[in-house]
PDB file of N, CA and C in Angstrom:
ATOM      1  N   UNK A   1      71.446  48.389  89.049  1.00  0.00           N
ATOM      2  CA  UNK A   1      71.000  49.640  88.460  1.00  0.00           C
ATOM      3  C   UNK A   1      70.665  50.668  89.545  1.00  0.00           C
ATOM      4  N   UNK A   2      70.021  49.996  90.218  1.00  0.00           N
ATOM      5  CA  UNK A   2      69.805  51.155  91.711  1.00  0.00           C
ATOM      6  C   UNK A   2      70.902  51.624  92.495  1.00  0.00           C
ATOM      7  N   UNK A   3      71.961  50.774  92.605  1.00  0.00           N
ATOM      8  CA  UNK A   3      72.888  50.900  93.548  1.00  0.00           C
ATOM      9  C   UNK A   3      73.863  51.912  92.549  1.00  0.00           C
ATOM     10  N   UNK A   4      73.929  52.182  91.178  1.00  0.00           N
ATOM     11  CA  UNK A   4      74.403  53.047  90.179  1.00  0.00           C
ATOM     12  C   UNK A   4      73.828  54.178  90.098  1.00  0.00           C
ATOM     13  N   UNK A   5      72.305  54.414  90.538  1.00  0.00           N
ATOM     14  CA  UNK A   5      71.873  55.846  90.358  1.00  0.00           C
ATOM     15  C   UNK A   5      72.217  56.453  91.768  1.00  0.00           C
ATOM     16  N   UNK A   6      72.150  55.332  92.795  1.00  0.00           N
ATOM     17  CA  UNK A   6      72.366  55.825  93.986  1.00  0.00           C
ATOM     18  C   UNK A   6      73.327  56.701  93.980  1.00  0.00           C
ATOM     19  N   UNK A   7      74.506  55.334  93.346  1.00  0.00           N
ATOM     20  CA  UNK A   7      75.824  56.071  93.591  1.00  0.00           C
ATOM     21  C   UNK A   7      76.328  57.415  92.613  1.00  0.00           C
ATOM     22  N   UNK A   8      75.193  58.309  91.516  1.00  0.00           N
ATOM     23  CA  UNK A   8      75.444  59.208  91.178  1.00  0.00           C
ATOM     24  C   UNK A   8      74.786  60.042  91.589  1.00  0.00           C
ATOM     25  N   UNK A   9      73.513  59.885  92.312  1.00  0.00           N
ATOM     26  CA  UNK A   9      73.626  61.266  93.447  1.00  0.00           C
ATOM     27  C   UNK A   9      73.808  61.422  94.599  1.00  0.00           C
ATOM     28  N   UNK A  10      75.033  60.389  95.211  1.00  0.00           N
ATOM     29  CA  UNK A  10      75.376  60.771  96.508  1.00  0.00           C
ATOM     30  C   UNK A  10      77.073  61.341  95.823  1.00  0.00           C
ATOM     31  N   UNK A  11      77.342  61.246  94.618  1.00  0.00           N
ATOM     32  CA  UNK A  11      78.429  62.118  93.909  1.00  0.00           C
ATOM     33  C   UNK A  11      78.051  63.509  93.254  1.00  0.00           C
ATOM     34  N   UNK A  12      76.983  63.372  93.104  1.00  0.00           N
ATOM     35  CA  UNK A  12      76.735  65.011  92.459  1.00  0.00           C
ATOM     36  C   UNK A  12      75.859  65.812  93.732  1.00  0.00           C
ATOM     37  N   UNK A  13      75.540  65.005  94.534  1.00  0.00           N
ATOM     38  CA  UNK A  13      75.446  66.072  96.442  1.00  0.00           C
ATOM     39  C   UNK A  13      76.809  66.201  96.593  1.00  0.00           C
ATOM     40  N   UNK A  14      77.389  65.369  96.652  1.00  0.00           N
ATOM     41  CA  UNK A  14      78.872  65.725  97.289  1.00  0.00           C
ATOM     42  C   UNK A  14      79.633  67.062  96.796  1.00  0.00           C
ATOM     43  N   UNK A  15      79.565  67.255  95.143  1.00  0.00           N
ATOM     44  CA  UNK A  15      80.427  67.664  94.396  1.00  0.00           C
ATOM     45  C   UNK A  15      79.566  69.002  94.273  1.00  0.00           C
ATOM     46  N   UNK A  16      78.082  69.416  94.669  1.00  0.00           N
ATOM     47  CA  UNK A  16      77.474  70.186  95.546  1.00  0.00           C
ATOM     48  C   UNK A  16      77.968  70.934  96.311  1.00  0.00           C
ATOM     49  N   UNK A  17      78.234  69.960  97.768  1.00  0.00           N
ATOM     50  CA  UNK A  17      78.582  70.629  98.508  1.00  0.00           C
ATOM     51  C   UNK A  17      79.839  71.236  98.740  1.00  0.00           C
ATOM     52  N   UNK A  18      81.113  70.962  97.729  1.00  0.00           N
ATOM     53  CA  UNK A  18      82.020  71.718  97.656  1.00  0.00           C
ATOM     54  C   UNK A  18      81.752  72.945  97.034  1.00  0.00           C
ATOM     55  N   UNK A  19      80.720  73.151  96.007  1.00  0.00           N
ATOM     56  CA  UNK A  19      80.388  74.282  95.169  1.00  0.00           C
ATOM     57  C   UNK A  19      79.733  75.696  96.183  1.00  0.00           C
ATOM     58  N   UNK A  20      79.424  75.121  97.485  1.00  0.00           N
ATOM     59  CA  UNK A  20      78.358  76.144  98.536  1.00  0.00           C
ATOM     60  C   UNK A  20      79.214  77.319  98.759  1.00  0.00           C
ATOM     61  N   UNK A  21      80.815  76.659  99.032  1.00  0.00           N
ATOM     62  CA  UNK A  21      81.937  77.089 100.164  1.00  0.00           C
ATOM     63  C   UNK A  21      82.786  78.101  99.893  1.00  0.00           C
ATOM     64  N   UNK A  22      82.743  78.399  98.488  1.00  0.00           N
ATOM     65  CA  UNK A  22      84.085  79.215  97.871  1.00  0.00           C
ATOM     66  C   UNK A  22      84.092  80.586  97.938  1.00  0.00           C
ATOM     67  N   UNK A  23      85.248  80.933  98.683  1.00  0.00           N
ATOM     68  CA  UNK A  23      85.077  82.125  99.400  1.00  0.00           C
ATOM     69  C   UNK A  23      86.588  82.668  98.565  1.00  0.00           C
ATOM     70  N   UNK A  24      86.458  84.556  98.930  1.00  0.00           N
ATOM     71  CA  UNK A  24      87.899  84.450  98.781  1.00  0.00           C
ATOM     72  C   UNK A  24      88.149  86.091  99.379  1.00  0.00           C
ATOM     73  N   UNK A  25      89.152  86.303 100.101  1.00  0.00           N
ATOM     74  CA  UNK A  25      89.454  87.582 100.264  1.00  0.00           C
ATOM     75  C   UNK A  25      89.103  87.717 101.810  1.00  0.00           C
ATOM     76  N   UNK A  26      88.430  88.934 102.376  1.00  0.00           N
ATOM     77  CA  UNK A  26      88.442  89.528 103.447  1.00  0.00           C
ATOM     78  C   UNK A  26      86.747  90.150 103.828  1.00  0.00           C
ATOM     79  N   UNK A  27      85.974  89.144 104.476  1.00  0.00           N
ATOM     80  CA  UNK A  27      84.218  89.613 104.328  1.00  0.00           C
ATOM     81  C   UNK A  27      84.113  90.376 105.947  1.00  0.00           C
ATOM     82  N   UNK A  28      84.038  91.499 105.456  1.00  0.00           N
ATOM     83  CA  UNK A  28      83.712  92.616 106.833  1.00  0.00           C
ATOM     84  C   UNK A  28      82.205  92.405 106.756  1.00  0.00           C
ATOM     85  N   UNK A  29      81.979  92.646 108.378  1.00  0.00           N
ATOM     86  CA  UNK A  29      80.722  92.415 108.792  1.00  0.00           C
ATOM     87  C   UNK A  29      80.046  94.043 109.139  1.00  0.00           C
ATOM     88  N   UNK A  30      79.097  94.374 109.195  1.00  0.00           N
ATOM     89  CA  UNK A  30      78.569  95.349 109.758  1.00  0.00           C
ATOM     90  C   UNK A  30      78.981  96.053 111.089  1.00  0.00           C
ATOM     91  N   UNK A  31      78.871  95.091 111.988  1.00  0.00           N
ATOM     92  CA  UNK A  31      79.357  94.855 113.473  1.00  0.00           C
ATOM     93  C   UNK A  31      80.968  95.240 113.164  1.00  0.00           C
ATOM     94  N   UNK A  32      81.820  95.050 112.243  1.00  0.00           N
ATOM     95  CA  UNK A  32      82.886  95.477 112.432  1.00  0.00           C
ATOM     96  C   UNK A  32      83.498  96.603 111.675  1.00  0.00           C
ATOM     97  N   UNK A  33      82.659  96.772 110.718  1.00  0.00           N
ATOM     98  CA  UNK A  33      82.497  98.008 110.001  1.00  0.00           C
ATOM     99  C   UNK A  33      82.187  99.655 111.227  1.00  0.00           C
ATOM    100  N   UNK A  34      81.424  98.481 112.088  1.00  0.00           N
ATOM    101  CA  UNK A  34      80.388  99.817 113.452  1.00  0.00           C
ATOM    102  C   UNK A  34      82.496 100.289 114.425  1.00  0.00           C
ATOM    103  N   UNK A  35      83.032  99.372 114.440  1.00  0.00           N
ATOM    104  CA  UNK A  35      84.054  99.380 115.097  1.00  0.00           C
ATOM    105  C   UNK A  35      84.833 100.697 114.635  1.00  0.00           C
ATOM    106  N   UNK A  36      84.853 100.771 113.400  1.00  0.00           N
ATOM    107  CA  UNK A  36      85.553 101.371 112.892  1.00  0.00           C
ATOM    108  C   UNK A  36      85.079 103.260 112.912  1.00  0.00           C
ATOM    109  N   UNK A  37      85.728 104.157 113.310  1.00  0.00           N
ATOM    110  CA  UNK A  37      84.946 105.623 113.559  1.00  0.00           C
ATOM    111  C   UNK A  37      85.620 106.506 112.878  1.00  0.00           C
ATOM    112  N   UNK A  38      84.729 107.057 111.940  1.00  0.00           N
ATOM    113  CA  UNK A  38      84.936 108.177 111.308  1.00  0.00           C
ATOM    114  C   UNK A  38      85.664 109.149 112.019  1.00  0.00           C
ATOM    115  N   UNK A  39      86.271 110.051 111.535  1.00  0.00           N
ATOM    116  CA  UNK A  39      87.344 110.741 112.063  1.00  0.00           C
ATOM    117  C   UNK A  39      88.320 110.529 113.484  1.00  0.00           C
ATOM    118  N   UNK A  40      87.822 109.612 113.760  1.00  0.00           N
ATOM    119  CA  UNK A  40      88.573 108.824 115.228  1.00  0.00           C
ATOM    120  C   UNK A  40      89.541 107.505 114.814  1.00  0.00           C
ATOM    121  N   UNK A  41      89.543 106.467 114.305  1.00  0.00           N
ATOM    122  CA  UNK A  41      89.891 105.615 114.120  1.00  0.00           C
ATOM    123  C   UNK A  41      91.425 105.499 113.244  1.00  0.00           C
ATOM    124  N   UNK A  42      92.538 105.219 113.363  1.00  0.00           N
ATOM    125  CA  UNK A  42      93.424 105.272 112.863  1.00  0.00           C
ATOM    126  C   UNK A  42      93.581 103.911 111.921  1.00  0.00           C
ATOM    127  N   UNK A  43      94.813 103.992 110.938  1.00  0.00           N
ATOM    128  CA  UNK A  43      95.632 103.163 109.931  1.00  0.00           C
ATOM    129  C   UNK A  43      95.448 101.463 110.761  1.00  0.00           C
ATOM    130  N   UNK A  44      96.393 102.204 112.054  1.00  0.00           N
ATOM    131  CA  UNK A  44      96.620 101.191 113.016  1.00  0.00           C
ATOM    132  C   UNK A  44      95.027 100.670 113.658  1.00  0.00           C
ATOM    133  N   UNK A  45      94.602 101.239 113.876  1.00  0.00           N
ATOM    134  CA  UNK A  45      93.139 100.674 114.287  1.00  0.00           C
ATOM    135  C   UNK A  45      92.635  99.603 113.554  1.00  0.00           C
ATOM    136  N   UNK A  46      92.589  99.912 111.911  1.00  0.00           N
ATOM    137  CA  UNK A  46      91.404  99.524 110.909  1.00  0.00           C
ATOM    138  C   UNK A  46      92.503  97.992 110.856  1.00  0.00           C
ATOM    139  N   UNK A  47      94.115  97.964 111.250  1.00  0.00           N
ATOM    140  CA  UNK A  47      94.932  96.759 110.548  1.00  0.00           C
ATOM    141  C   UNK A  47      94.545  95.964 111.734  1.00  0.00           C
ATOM    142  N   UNK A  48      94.786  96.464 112.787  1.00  0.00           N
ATOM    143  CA  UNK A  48      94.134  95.738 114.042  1.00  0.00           C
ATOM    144  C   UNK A  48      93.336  95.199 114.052  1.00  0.00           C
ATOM    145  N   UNK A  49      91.918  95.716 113.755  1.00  0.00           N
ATOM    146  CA  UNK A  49      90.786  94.759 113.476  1.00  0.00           C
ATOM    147  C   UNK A  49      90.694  93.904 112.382  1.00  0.00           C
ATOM    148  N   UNK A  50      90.771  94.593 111.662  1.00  0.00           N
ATOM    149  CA  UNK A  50      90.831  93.496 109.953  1.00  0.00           C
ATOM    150  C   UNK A  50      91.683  92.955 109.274  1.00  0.00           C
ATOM    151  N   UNK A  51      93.212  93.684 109.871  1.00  0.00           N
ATOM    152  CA  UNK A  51      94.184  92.832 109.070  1.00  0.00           C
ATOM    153  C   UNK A  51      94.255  93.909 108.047  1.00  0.00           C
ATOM    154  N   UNK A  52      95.846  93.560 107.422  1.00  0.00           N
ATOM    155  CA  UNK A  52      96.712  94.090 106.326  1.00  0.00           C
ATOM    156  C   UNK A  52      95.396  93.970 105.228  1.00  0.00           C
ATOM    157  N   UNK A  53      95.332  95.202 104.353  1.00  0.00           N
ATOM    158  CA  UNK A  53      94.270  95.415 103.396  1.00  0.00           C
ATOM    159  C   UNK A  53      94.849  94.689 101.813  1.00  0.00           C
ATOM    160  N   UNK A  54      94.430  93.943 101.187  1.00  0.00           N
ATOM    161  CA  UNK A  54      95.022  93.621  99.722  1.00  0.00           C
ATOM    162  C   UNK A  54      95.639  94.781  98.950  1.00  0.00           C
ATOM    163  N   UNK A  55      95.256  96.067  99.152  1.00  0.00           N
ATOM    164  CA  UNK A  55      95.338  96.818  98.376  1.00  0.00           C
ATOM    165  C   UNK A  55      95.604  98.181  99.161  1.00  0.00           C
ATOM    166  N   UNK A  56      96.471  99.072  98.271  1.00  0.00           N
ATOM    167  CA  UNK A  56      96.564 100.202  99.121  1.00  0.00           C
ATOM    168  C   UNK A  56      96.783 101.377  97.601  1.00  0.00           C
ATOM    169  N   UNK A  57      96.476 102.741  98.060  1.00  0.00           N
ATOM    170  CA  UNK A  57      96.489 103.583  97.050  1.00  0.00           C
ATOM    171  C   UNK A  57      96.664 104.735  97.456  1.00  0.00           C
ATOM    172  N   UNK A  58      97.524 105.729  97.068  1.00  0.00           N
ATOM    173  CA  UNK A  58      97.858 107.101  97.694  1.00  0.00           C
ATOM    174  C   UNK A  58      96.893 107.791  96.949  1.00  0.00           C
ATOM    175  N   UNK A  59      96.466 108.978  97.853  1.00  0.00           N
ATOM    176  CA  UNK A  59      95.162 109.859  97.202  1.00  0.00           C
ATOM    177  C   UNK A  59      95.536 111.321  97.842  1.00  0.00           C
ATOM    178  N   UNK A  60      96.249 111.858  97.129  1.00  0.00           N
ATOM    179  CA  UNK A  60      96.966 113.418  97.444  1.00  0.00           C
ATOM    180  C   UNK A  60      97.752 113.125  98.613  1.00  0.00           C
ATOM    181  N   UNK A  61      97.046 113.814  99.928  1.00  0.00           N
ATOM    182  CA  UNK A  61      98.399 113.441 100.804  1.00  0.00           C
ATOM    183  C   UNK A  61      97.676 112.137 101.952  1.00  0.00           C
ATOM    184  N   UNK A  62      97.018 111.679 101.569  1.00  0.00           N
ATOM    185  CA  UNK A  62      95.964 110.849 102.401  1.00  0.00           C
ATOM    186  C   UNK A  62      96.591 109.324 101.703  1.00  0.00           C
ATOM    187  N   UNK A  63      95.609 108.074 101.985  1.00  0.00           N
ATOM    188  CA  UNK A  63      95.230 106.973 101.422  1.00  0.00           C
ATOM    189  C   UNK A  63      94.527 106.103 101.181  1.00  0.00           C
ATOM    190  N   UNK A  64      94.015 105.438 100.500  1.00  0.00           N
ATOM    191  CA  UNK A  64      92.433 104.166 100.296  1.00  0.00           C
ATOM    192  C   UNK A  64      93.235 103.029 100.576  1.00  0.00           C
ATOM    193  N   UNK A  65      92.663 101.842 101.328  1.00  0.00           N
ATOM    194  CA  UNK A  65      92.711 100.859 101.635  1.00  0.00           C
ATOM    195  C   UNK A  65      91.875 100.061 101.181  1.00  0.00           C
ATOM    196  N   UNK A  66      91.927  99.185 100.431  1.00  0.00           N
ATOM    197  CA  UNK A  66      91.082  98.372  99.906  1.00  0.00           C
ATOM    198  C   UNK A  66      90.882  96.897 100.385  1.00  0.00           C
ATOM    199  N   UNK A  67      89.595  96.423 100.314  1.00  0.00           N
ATOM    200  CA  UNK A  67      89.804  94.932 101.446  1.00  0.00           C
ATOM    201  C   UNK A  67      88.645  94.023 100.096  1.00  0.00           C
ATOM    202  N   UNK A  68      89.236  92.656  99.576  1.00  0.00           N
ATOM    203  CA  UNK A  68      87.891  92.620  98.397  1.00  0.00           C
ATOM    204  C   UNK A  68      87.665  91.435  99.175  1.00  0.00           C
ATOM    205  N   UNK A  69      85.848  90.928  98.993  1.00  0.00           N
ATOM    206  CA  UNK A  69      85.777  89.575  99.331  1.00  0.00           C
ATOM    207  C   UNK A  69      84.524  89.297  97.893  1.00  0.00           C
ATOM    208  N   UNK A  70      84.815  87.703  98.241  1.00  0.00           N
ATOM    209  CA  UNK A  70      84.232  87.348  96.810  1.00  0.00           C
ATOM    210  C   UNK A  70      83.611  86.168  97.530  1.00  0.00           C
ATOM    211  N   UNK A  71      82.497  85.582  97.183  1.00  0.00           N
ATOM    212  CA  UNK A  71      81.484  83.963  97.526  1.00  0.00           C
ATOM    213  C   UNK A  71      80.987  83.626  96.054  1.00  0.00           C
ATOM    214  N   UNK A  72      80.952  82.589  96.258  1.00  0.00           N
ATOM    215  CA  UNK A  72      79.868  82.307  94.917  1.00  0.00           C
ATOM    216  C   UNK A  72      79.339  80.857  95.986  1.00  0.00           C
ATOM    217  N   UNK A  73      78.262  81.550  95.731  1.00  0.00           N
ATOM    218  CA  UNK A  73      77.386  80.033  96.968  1.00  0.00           C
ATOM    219  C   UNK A  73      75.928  79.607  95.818  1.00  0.00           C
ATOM    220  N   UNK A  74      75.573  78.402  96.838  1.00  0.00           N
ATOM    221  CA  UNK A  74      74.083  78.310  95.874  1.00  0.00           C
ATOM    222  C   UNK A  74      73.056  78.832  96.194  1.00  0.00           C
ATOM    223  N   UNK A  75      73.396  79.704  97.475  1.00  0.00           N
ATOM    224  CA  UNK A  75      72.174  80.508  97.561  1.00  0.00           C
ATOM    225  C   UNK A  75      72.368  82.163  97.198  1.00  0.00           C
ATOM    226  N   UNK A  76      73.372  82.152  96.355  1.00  0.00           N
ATOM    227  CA  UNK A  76      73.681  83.685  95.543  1.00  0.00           C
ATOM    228  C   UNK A  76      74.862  84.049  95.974  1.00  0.00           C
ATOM    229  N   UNK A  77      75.572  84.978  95.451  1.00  0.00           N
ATOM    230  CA  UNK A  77      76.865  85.011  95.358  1.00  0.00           C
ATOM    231  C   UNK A  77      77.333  86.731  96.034  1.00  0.00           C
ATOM    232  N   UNK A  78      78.519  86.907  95.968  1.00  0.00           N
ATOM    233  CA  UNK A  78      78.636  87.999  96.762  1.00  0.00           C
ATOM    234  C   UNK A  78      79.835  88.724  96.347  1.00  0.00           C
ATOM    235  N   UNK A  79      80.036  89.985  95.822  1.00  0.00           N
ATOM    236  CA  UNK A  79      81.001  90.652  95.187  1.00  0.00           C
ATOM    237  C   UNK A  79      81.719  91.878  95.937  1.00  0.00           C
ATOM    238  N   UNK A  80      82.346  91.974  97.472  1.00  0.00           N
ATOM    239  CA  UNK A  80      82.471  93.546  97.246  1.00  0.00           C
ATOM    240  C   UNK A  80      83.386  94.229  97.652  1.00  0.00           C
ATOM    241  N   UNK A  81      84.224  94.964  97.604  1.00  0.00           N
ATOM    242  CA  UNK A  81      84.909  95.385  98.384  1.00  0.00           C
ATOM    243  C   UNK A  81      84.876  96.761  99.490  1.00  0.00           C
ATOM    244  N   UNK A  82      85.453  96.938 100.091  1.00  0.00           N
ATOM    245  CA  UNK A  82      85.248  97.524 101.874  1.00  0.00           C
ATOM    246  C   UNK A  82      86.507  98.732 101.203  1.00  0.00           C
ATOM    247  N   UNK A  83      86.418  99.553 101.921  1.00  0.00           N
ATOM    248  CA  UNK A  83      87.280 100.347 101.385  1.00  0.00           C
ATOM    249  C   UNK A  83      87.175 101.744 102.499  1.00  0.00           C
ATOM    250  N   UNK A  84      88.672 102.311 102.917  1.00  0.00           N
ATOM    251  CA  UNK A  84      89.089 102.920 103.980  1.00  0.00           C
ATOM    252  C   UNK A  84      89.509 104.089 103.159  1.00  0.00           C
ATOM    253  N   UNK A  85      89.111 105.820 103.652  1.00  0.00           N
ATOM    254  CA  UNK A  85      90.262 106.612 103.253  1.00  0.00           C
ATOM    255  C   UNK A  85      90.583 107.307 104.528  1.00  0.00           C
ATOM    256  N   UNK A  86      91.856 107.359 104.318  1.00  0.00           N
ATOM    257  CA  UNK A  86      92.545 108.111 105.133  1.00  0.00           C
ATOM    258  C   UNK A  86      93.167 109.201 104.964  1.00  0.00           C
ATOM    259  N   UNK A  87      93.374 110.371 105.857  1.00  0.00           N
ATOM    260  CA  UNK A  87      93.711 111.746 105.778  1.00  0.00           C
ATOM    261  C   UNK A  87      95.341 111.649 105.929  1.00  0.00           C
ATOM    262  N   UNK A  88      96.002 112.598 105.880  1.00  0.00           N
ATOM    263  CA  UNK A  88      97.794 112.625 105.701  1.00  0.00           C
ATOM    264  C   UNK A  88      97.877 112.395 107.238  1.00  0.00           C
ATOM    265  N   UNK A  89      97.570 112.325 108.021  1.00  0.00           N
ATOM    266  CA  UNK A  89      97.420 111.513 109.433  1.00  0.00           C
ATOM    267  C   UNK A  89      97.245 110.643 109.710  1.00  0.00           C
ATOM    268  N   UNK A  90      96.348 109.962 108.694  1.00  0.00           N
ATOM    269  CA  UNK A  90      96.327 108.135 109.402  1.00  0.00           C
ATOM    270  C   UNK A  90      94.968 108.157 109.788  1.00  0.00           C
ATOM    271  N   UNK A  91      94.124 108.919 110.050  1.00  0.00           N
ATOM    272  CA  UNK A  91      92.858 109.025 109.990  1.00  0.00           C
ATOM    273  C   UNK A  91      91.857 108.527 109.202  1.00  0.00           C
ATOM    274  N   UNK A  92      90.692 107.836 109.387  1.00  0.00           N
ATOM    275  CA  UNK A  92      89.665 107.549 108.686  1.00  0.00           C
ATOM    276  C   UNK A  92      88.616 108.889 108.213  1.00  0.00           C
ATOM    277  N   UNK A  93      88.558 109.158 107.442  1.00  0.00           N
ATOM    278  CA  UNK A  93      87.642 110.157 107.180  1.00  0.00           C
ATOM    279  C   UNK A  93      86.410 109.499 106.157  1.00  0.00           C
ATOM    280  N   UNK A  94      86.609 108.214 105.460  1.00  0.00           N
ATOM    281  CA  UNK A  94      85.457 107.971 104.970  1.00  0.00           C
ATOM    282  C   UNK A  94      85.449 106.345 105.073  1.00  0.00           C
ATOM    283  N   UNK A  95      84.485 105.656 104.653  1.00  0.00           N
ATOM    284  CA  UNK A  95      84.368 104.402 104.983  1.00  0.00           C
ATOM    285  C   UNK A  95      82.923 104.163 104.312  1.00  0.00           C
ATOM    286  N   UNK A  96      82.934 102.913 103.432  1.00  0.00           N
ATOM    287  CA  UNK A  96      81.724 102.713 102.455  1.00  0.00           C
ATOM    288  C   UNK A  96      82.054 101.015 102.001  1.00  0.00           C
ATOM    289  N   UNK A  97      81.226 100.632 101.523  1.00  0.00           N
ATOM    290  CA  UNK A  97      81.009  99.046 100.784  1.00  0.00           C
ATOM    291  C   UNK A  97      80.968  99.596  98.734  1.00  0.00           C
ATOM    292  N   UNK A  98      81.476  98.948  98.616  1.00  0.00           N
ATOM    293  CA  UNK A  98      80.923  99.195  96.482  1.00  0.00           C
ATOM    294  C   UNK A  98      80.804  97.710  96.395  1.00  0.00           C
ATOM    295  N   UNK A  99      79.762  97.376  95.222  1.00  0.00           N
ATOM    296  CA  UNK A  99      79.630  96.070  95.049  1.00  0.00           C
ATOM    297  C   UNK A  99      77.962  95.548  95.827  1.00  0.00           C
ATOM    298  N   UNK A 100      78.445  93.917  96.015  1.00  0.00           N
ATOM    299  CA  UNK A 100      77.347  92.925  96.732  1.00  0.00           C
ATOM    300  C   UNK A 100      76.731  92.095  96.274  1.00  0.00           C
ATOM    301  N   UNK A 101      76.013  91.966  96.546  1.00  0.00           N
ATOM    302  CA  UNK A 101      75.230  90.424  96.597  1.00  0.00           C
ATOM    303  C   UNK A 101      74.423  90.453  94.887  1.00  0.00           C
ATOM    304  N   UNK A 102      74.739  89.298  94.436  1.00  0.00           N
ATOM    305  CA  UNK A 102      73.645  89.038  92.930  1.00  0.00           C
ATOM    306  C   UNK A 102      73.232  87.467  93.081  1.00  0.00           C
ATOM    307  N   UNK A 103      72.570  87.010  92.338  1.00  0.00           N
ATOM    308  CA  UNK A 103      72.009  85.672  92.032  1.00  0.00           C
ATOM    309  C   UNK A 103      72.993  84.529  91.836  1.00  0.00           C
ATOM    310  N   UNK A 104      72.451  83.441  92.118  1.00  0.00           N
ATOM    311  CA  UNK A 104      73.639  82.504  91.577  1.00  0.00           C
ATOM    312  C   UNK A 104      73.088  82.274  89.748  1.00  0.00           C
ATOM    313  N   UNK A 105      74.001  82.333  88.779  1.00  0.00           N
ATOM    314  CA  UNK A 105      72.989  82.148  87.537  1.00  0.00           C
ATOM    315  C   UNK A 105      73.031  80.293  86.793  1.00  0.00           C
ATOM    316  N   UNK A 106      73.740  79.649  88.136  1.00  0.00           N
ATOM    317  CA  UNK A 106      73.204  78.438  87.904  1.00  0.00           C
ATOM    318  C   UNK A 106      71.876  77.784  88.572  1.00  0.00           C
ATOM    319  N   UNK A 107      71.781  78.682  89.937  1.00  0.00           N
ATOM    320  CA  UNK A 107      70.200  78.429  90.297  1.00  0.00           C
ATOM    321  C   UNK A 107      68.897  79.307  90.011  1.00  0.00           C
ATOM    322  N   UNK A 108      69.465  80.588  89.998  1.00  0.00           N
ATOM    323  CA  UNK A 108      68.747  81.736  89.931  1.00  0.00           C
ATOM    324  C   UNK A 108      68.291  81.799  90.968  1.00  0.00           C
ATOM    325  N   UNK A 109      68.826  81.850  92.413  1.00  0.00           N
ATOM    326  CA  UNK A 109      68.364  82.351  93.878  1.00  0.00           C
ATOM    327  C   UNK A 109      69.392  83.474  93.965  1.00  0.00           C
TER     328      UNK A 109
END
């Protein structure tokens, strides 16, 4: 009987710790967000550092770049995407986060 309860919570830690890990997409950091410079920084710059964006969108004669990352961990989860516009040059002219961080609502942390 012991060696049966044992063996169901060293299976439901386990099956745990796959639940911590699940990531998905492209998670920009602050530090590399700082990399990136408003009216200085080009197309080629932002792919350089971060890589090809999931998403791309023409906006008059300019464009948005979109980058999404997603977590769901047990210590709260994380929603957001990063997002680039650029001027009919290739220029960064704006740069912002939408989204972020909420609770996990199976732990409530």
């Amino acid at each position: 009987m012991k060696k049966a309860i044992l063996s169901a919570a060293v299976l439901l830690a386990l099956s745990g710790c796959s639940y911590l890990s699940m990531e998905k997409g492209t998670d920009i950091s602050q530090a590399t967000m700082e990399q990136i410079v408003v009216n200085k920084s080009t197309q080629s710059d932002v792919e350089r550092i971060i890589g090809y964006p999931q998403n791309k969108q023409k906006l008059g004669d300019g464009e948005i770049w979109y980058y999404e990352f997603s977590k769901v961990g047990y210590l709260g989860n994380k929603d957001e995407k990063t997002v680039f516009e650029f001027d009919k040059k290739g220029v960064v002219v704006k740069k912002y986060k939408t989204g972020g961080n909420s609770k996990n609502p199976l732990t409530g942390k």
